[in-house]
C-alpha atoms as a PDB file:
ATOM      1  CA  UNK A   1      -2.019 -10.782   6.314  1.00  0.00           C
ATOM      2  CA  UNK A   2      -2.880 -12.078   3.076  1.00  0.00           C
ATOM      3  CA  UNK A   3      -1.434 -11.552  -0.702  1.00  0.00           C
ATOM      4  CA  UNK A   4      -4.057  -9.143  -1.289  1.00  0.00           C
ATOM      5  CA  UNK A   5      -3.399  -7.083   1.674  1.00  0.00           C
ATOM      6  CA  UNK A   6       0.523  -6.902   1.181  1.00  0.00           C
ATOM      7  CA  UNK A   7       0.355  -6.123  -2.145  1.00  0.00           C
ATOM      8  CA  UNK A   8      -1.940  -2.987  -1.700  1.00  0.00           C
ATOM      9  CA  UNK A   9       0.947  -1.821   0.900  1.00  0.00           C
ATOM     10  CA  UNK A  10       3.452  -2.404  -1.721  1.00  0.00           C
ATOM     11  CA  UNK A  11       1.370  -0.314  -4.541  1.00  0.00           C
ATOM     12  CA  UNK A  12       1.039   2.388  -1.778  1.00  0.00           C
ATOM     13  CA  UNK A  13       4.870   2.560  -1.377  1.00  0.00           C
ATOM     14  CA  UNK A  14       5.731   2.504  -4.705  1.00  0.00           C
ATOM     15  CA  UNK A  15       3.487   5.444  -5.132  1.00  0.00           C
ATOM     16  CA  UNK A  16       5.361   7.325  -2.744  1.00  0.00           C
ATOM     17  CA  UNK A  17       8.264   6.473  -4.190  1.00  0.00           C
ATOM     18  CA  UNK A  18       6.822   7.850  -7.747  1.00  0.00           C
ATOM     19  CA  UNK A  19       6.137  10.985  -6.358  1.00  0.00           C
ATOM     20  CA  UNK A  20       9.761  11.600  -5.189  1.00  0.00           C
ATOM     21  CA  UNK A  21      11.310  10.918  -8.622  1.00  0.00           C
ATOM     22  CA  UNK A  22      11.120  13.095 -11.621  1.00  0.00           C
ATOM     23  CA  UNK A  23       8.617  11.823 -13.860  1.00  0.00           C
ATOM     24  CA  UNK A  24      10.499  14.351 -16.698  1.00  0.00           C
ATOM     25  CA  UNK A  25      13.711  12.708 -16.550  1.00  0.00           C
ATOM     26  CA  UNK A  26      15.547  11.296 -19.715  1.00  0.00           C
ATOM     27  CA  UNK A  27      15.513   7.534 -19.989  1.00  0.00           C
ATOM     28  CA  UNK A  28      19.378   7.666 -19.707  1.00  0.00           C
ATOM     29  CA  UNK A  29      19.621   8.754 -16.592  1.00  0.00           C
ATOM     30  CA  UNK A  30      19.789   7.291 -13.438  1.00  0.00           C
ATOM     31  CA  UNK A  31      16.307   8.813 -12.410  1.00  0.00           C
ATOM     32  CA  UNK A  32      15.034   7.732 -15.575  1.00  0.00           C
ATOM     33  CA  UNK A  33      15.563   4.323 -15.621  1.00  0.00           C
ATOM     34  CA  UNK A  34      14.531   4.266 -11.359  1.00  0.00           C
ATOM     35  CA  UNK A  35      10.905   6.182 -12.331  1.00  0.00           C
ATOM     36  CA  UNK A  36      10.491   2.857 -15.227  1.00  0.00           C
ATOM     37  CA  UNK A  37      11.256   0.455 -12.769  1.00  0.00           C
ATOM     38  CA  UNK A  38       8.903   1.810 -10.173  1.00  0.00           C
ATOM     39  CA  UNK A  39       6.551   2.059 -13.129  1.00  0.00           C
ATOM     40  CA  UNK A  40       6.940  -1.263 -13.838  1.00  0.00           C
ATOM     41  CA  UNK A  41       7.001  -2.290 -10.842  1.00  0.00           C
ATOM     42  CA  UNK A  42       3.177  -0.801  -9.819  1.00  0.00           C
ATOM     43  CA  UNK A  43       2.363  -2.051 -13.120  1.00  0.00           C
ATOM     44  CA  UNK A  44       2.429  -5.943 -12.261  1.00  0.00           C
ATOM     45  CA  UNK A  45       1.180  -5.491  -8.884  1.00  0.00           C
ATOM     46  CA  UNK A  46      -2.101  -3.880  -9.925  1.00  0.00           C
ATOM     47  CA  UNK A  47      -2.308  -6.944 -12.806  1.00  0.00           C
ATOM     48  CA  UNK A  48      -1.732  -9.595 -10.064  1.00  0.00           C
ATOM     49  CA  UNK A  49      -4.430  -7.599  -7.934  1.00  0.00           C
ATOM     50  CA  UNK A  50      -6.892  -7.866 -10.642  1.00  0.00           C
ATOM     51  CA  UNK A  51      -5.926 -11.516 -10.729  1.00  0.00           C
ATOM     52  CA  UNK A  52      -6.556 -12.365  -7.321  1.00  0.00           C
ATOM     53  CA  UNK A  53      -9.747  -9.962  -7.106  1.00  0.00           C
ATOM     54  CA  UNK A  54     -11.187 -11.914 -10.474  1.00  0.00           C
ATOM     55  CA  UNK A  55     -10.258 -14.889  -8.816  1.00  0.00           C
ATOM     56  CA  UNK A  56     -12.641 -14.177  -5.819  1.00  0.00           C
ATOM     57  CA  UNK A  57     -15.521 -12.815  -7.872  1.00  0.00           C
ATOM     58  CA  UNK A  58     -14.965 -16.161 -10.022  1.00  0.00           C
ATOM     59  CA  UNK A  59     -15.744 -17.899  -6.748  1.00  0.00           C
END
């Protein structure tokens, strides 16, 4: 499986796992601070898909 491949199955769980948390909930809470790390997380996978995706059209 390439990097591509495992990192659209990692965007698609982390979705999932968006969906079950409250996106409402106060930064100082527990759920907060999990729903910006999951945030964060999706965030730099999508950036290092773009990478890899600009890297092939580069090609």
């Amino acid at each position: 499986m390439n990097r591509l491949q495992i990192l659209r199955k990692q965007k698609q769980f982390w979705l999932s796992v968006k969906r079950t948390l409250d996106k409402n909930a106060p930064m100082y809470t527990e759920e907060g601070m999990q729903y910006a790390r999951v945030l964060t997380k999706l965030v730099l996978i999508e950036l290092e898909i773009e990478q890899i995706q600009k890297e092939k059209a580069a090609r």
